[in-house]
PDB file of N, CA and C in Angstrom:
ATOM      1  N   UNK A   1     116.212 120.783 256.936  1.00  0.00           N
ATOM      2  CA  UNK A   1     116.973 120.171 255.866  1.00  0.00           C
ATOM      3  C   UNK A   1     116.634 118.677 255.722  1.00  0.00           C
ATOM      4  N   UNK A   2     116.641 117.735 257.267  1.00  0.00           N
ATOM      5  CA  UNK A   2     116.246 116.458 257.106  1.00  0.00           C
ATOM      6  C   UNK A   2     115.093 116.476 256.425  1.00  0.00           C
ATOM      7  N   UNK A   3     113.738 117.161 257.270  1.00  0.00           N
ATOM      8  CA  UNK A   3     112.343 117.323 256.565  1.00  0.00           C
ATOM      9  C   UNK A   3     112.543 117.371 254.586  1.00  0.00           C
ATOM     10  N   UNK A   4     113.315 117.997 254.166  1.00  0.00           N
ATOM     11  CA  UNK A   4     113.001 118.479 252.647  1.00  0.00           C
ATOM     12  C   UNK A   4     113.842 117.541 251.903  1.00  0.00           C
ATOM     13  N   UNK A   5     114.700 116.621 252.812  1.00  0.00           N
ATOM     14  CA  UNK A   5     115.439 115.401 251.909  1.00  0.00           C
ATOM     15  C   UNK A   5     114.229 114.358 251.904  1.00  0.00           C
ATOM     16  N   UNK A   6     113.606 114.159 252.776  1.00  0.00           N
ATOM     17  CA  UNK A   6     112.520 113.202 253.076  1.00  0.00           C
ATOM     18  C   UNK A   6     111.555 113.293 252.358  1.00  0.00           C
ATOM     19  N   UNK A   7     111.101 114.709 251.707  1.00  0.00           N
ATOM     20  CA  UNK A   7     109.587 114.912 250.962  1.00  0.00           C
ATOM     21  C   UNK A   7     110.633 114.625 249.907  1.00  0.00           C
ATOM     22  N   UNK A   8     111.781 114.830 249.716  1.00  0.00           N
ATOM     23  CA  UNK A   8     111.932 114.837 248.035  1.00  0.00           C
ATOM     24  C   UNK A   8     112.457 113.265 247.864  1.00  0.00           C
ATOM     25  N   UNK A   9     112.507 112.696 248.647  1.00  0.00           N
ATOM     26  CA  UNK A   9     113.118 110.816 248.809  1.00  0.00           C
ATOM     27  C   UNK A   9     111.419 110.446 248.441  1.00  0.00           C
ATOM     28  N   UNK A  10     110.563 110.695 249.200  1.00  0.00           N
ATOM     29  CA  UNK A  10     109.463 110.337 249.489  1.00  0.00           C
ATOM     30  C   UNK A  10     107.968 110.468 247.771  1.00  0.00           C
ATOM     31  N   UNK A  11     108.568 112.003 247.523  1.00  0.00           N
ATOM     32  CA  UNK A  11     108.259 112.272 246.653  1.00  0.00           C
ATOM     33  C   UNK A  11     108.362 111.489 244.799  1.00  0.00           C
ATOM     34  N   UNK A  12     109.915 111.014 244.852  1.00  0.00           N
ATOM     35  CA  UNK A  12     110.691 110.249 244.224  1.00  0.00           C
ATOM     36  C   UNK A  12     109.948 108.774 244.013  1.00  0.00           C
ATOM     37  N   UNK A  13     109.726 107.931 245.388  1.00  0.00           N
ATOM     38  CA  UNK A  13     109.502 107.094 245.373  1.00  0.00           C
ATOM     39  C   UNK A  13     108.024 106.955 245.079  1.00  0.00           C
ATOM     40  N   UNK A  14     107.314 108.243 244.945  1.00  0.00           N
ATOM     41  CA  UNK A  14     105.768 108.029 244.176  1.00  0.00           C
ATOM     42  C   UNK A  14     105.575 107.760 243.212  1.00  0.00           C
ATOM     43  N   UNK A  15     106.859 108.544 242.398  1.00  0.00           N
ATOM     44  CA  UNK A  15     106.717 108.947 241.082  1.00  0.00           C
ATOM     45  C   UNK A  15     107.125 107.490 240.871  1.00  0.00           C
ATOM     46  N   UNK A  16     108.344 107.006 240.328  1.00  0.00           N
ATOM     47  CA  UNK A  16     108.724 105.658 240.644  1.00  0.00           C
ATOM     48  C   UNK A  16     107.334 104.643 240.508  1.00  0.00           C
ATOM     49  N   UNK A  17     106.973 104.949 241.728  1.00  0.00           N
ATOM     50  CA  UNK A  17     105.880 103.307 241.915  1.00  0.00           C
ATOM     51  C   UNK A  17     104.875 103.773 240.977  1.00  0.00           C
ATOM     52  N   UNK A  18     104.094 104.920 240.990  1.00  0.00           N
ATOM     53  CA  UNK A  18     102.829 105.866 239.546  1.00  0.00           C
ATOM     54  C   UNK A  18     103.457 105.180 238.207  1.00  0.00           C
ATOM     55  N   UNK A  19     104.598 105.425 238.049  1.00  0.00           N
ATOM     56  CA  UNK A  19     104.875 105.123 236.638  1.00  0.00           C
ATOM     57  C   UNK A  19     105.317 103.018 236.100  1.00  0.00           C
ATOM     58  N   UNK A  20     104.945 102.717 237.220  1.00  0.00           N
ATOM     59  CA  UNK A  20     106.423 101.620 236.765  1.00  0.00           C
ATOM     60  C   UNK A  20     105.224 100.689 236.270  1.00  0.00           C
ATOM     61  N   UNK A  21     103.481 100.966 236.398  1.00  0.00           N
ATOM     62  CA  UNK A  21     102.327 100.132 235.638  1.00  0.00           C
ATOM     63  C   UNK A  21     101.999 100.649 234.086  1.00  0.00           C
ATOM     64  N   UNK A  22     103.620 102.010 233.939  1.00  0.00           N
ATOM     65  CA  UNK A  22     102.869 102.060 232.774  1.00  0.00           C
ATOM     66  C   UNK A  22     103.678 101.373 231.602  1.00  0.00           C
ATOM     67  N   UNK A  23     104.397 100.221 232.157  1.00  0.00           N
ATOM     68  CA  UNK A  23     105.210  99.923 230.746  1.00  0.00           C
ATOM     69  C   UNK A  23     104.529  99.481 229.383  1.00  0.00           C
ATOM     70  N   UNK A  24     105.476  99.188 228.477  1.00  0.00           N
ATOM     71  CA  UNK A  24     104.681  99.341 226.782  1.00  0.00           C
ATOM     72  C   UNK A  24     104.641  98.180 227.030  1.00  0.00           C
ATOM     73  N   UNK A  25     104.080  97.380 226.210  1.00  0.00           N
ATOM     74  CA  UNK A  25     104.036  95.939 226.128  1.00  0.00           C
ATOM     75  C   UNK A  25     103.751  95.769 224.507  1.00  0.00           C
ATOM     76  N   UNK A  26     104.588  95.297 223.463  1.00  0.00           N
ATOM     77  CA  UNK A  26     104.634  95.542 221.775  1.00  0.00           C
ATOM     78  C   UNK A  26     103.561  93.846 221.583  1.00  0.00           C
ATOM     79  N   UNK A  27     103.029  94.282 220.374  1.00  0.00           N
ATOM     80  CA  UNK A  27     102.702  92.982 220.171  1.00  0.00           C
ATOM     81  C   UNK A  27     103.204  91.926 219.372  1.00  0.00           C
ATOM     82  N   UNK A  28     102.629  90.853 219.632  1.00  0.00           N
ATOM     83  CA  UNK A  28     103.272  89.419 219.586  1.00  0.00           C
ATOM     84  C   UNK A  28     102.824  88.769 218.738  1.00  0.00           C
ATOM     85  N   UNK A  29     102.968  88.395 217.506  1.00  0.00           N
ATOM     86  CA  UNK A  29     102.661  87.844 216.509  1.00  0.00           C
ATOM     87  C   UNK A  29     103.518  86.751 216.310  1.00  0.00           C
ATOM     88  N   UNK A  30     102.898  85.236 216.179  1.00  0.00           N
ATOM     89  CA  UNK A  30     103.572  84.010 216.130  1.00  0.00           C
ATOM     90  C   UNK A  30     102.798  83.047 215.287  1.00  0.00           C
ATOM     91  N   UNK A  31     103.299  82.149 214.199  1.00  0.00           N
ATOM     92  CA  UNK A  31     103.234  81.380 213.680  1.00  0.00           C
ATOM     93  C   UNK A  31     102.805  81.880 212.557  1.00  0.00           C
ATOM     94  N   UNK A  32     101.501  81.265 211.342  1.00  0.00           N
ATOM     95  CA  UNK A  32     101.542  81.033 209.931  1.00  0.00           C
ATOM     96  C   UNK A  32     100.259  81.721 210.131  1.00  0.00           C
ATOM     97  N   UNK A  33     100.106  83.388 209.483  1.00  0.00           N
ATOM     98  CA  UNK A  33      98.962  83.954 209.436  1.00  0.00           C
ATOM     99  C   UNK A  33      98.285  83.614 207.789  1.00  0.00           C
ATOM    100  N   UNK A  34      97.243  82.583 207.702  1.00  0.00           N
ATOM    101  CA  UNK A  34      96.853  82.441 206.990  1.00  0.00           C
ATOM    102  C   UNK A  34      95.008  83.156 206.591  1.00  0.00           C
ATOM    103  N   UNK A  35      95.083  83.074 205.359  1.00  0.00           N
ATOM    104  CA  UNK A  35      93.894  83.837 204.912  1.00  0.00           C
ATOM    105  C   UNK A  35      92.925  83.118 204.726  1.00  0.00           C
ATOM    106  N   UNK A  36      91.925  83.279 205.062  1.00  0.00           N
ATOM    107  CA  UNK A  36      90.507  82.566 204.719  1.00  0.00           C
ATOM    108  C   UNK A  36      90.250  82.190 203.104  1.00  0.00           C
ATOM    109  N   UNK A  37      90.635  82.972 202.312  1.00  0.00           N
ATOM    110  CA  UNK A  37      90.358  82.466 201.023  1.00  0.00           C
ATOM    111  C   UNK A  37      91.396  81.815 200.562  1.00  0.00           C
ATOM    112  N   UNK A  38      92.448  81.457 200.819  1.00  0.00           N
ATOM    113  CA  UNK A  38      93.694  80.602 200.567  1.00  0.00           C
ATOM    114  C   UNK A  38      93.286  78.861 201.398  1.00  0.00           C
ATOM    115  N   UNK A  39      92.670  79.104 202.573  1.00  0.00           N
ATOM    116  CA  UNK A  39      92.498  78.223 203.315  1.00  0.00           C
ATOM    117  C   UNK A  39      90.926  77.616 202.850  1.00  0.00           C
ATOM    118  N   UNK A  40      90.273  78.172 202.369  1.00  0.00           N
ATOM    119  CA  UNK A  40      88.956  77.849 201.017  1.00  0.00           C
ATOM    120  C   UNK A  40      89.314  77.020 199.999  1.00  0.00           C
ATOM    121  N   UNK A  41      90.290  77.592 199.679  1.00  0.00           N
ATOM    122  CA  UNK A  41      90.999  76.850 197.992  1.00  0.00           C
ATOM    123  C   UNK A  41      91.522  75.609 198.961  1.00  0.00           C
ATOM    124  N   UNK A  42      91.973  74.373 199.741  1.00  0.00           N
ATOM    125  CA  UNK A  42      92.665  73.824 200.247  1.00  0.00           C
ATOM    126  C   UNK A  42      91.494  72.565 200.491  1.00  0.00           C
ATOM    127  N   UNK A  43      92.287  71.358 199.167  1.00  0.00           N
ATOM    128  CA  UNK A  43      90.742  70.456 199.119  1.00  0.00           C
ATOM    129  C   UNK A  43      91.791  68.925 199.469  1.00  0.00           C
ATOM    130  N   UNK A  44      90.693  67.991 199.814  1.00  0.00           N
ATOM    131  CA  UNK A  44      91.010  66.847 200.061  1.00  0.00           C
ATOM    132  C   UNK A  44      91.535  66.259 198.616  1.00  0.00           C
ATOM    133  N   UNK A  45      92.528  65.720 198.373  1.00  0.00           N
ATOM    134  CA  UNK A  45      93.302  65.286 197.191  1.00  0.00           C
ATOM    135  C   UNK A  45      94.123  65.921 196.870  1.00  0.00           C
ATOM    136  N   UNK A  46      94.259  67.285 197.387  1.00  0.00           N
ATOM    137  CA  UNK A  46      95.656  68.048 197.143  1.00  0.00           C
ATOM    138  C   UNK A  46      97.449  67.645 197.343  1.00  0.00           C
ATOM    139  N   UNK A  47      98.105  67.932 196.838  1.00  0.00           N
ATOM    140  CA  UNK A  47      99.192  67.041 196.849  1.00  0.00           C
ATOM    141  C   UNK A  47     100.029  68.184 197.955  1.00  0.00           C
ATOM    142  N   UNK A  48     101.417  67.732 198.342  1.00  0.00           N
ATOM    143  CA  UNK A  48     101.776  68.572 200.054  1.00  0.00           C
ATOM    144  C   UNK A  48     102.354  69.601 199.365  1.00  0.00           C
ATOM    145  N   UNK A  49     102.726  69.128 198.266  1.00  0.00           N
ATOM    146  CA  UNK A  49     103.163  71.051 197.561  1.00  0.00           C
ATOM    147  C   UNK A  49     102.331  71.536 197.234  1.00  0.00           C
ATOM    148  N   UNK A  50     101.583  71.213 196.912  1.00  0.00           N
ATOM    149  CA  UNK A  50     100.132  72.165 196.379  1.00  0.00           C
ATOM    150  C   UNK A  50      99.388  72.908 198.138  1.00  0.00           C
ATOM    151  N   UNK A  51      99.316  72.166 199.032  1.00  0.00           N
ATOM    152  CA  UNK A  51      99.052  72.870 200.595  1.00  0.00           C
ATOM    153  C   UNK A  51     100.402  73.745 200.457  1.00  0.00           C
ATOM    154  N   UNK A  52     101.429  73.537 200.251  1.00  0.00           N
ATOM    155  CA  UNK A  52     102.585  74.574 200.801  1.00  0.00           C
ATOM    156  C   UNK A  52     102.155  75.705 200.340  1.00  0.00           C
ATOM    157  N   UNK A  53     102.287  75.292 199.149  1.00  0.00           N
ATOM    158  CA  UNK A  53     101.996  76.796 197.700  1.00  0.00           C
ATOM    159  C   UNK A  53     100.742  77.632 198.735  1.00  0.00           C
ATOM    160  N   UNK A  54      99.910  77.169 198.899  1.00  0.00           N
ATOM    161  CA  UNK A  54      98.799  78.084 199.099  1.00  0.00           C
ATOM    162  C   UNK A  54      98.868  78.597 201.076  1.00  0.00           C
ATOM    163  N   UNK A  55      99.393  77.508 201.536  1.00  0.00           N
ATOM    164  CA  UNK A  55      99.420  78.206 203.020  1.00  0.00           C
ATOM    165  C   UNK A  55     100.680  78.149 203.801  1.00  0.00           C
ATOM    166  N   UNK A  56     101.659  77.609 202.579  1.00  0.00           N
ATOM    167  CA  UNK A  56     103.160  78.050 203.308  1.00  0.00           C
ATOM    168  C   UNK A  56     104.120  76.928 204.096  1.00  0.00           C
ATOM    169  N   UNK A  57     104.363  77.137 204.705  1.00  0.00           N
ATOM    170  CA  UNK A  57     105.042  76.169 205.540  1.00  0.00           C
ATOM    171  C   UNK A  57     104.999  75.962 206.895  1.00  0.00           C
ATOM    172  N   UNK A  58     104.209  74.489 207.190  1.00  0.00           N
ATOM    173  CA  UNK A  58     103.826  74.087 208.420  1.00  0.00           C
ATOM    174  C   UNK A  58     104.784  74.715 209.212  1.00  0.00           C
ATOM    175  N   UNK A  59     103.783  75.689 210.400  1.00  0.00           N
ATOM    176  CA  UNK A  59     104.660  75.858 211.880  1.00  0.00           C
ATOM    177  C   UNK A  59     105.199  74.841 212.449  1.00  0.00           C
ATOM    178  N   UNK A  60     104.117  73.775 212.677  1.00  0.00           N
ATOM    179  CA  UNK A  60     104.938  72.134 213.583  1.00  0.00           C
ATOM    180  C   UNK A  60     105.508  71.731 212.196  1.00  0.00           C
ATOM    181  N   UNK A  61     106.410  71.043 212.528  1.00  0.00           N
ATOM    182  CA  UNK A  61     106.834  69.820 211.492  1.00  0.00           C
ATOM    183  C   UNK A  61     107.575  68.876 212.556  1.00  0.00           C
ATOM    184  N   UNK A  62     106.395  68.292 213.092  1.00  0.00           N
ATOM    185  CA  UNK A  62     106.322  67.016 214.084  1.00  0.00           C
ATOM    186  C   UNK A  62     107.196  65.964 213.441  1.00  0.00           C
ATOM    187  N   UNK A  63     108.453  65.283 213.874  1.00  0.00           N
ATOM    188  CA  UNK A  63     108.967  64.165 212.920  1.00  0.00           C
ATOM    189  C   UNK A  63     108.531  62.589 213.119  1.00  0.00           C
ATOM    190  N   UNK A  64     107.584  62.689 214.302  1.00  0.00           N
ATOM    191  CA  UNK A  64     106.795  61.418 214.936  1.00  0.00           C
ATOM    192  C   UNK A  64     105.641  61.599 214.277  1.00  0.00           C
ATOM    193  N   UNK A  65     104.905  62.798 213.352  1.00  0.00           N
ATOM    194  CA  UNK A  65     103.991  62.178 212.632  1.00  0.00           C
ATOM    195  C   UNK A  65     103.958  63.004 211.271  1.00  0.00           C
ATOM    196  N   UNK A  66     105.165  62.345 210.235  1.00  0.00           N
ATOM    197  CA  UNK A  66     105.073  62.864 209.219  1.00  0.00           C
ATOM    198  C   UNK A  66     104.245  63.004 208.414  1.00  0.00           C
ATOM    199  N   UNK A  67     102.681  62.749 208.285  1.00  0.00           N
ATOM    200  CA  UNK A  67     101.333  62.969 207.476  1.00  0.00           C
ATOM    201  C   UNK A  67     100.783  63.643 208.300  1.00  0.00           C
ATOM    202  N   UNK A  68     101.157  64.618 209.439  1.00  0.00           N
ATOM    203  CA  UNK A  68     100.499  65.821 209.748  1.00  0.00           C
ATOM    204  C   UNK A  68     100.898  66.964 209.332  1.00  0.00           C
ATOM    205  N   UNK A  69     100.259  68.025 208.984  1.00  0.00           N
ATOM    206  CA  UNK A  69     101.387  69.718 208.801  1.00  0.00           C
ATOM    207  C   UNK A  69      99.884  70.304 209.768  1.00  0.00           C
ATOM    208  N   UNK A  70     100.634  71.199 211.239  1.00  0.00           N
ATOM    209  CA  UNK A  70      99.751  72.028 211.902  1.00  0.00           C
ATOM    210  C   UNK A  70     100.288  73.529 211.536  1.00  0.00           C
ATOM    211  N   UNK A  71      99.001  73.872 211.426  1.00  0.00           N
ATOM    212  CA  UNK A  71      99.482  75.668 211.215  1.00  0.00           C
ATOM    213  C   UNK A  71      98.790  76.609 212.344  1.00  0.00           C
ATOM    214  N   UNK A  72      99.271  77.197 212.906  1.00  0.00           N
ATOM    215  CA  UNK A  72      99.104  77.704 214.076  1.00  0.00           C
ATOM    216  C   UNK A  72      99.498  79.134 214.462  1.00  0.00           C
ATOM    217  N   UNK A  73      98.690  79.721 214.475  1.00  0.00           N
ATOM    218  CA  UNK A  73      98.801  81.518 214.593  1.00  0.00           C
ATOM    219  C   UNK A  73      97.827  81.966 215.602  1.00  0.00           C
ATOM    220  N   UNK A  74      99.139  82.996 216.412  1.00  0.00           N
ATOM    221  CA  UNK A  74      98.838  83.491 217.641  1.00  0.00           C
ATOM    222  C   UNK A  74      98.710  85.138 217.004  1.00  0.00           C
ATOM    223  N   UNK A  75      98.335  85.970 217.948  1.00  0.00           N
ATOM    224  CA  UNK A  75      98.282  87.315 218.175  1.00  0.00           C
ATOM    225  C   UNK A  75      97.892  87.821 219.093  1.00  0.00           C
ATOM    226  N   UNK A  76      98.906  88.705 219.599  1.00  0.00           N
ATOM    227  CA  UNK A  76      98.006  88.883 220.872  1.00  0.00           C
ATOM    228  C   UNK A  76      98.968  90.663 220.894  1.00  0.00           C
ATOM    229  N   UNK A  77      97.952  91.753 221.460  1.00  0.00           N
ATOM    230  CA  UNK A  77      98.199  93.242 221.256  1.00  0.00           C
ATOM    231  C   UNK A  77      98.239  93.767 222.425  1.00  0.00           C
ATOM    232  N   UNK A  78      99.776  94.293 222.651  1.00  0.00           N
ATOM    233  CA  UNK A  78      99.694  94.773 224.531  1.00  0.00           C
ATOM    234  C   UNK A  78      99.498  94.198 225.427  1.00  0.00           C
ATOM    235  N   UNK A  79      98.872  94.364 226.241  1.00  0.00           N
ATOM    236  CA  UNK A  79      98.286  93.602 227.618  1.00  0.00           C
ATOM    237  C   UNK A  79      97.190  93.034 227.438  1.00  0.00           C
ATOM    238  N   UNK A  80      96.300  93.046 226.278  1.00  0.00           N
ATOM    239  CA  UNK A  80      94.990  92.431 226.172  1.00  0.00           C
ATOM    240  C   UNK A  80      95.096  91.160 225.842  1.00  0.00           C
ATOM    241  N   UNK A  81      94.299  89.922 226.361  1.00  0.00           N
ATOM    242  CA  UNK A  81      93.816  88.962 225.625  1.00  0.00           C
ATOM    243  C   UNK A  81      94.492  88.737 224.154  1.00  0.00           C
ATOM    244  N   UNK A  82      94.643  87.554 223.704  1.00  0.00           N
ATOM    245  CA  UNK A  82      95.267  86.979 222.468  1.00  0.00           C
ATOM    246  C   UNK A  82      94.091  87.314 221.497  1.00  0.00           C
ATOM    247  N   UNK A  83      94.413  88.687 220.538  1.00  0.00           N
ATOM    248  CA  UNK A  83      93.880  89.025 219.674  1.00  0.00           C
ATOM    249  C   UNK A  83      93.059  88.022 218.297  1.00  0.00           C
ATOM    250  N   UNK A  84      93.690  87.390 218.132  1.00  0.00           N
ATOM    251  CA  UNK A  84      93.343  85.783 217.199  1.00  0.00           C
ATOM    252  C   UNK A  84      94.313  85.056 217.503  1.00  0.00           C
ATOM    253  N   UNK A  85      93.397  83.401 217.546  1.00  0.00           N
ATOM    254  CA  UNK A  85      94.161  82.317 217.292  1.00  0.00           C
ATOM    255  C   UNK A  85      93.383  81.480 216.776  1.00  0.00           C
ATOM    256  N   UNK A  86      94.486  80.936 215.579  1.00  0.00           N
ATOM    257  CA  UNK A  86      93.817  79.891 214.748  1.00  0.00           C
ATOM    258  C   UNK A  86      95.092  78.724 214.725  1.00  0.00           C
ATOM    259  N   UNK A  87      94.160  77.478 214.445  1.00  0.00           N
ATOM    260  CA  UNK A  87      94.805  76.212 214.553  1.00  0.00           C
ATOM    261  C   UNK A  87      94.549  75.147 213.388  1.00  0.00           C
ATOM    262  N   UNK A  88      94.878  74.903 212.764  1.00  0.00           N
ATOM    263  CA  UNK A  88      94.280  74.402 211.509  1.00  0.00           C
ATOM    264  C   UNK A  88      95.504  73.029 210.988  1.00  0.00           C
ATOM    265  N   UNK A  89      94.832  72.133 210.720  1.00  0.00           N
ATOM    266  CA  UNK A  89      95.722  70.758 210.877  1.00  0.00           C
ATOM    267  C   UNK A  89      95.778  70.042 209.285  1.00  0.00           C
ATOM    268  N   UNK A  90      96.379  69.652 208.662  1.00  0.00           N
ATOM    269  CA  UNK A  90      96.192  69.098 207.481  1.00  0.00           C
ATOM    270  C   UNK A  90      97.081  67.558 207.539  1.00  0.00           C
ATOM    271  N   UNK A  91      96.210  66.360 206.975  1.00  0.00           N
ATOM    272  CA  UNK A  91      96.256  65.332 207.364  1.00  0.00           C
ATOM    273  C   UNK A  91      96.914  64.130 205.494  1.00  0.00           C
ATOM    274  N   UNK A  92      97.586  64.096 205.306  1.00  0.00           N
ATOM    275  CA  UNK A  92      97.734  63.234 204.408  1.00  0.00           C
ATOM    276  C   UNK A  92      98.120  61.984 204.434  1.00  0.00           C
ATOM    277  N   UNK A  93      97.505  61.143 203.478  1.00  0.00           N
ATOM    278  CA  UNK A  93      97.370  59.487 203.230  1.00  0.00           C
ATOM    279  C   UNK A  93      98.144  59.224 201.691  1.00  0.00           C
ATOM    280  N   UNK A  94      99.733  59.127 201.515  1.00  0.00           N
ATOM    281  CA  UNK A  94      99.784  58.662 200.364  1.00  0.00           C
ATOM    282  C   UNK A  94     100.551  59.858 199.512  1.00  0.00           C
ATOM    283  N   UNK A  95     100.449  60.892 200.487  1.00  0.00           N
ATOM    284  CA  UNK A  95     101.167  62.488 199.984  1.00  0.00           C
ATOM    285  C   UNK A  95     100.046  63.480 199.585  1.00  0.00           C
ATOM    286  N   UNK A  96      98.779  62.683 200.088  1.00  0.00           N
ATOM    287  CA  UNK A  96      97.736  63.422 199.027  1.00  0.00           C
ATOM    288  C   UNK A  96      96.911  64.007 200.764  1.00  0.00           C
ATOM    289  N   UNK A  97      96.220  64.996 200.269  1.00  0.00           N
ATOM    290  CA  UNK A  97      95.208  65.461 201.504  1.00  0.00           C
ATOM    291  C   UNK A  97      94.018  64.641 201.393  1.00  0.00           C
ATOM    292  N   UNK A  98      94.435  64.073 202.917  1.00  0.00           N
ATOM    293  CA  UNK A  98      92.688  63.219 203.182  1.00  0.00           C
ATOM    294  C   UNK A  98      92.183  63.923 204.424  1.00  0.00           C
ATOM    295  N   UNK A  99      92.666  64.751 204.810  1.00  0.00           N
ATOM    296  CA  UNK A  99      91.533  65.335 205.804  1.00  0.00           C
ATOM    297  C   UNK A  99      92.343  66.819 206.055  1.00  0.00           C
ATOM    298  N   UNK A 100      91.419  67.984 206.790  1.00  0.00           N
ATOM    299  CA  UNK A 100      91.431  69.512 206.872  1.00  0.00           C
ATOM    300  C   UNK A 100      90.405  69.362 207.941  1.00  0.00           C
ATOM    301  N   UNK A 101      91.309  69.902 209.309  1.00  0.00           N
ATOM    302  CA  UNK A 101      90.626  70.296 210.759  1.00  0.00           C
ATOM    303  C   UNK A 101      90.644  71.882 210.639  1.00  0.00           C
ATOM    304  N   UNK A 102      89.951  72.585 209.933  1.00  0.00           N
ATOM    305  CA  UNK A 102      90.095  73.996 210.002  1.00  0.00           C
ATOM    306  C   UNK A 102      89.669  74.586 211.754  1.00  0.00           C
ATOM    307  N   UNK A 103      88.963  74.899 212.234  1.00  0.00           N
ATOM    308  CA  UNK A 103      88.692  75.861 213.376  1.00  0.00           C
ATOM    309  C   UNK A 103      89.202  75.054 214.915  1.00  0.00           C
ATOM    310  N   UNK A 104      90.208  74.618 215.048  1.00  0.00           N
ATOM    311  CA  UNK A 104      90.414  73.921 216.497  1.00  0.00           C
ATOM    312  C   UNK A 104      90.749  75.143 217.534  1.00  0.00           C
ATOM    313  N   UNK A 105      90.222  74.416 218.404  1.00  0.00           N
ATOM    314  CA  UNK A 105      90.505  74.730 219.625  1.00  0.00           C
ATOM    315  C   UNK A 105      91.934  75.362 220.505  1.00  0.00           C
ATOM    316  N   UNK A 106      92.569  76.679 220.183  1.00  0.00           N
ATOM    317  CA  UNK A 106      94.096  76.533 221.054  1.00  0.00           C
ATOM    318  C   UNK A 106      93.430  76.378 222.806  1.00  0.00           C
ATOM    319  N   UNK A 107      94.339  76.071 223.397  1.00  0.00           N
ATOM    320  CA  UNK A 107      94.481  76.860 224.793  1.00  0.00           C
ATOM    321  C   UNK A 107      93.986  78.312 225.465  1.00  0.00           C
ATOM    322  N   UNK A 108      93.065  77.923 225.790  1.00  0.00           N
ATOM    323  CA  UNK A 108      92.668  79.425 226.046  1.00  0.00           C
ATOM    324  C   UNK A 108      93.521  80.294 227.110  1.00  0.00           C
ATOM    325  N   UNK A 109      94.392  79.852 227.799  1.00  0.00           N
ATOM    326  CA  UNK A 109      95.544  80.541 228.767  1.00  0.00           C
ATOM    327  C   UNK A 109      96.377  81.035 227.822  1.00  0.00           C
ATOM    328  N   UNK A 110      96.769  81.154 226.604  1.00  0.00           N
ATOM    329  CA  UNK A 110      97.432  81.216 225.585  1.00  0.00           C
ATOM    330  C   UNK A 110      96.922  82.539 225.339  1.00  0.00           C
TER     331      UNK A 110
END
């Protein structure tokens, strides 16, 4: 009787530890998924509503540097590696666009 509580305690605790690597993990989608041809149309002299209109509304809205808008989109699917990330910075002088950092660099631990 002890013996057959033990294989089935024992048994239990296989199943248990076999299964507990298989959890789901959903994916994670964060910040401003913008489109390549929206982000094409987006020229130096543009006014900050005219950037909104076309790519929305800055993820940062830093209040220490109000002539920046960063847009910043993560993805990342299950347990794998961050599926895309893009970082893209828009710089205005005057309300108007004087500069577009399209392809930066995130964090690659990210």
């Amino acid at each position: 009787m002890a013996l057959r509580k033990s294989f089935i305690l024992l048994l239990a605790c296989f199943a248990l530890s076999a299964t507990s690597g298989c959890v789901y993990r959903t994916t994670i989608s964060q910040g401003n998924l913008i489109k390549q041809e929206d982000l094409d149309q987006a020229e130096v002299g543009m006014t900050r509503n005219q950037i909104r209109f076309l790519l929305g509304t800055p993820m940062v809205d830093d209040p220490f540097h109000t002539d920046r808008w960063d847009y910043v989109y993560y993805l990342k699917i299950g347990r794998k590696d961050a599926g895309r990330k893009r970082w893209v910075s828009v710089f205005f002088v005057d309300d108007r666009v004087s500069e577009i950092r399209k392809e930066q660099e995130l964090d690659p631990s990210l």
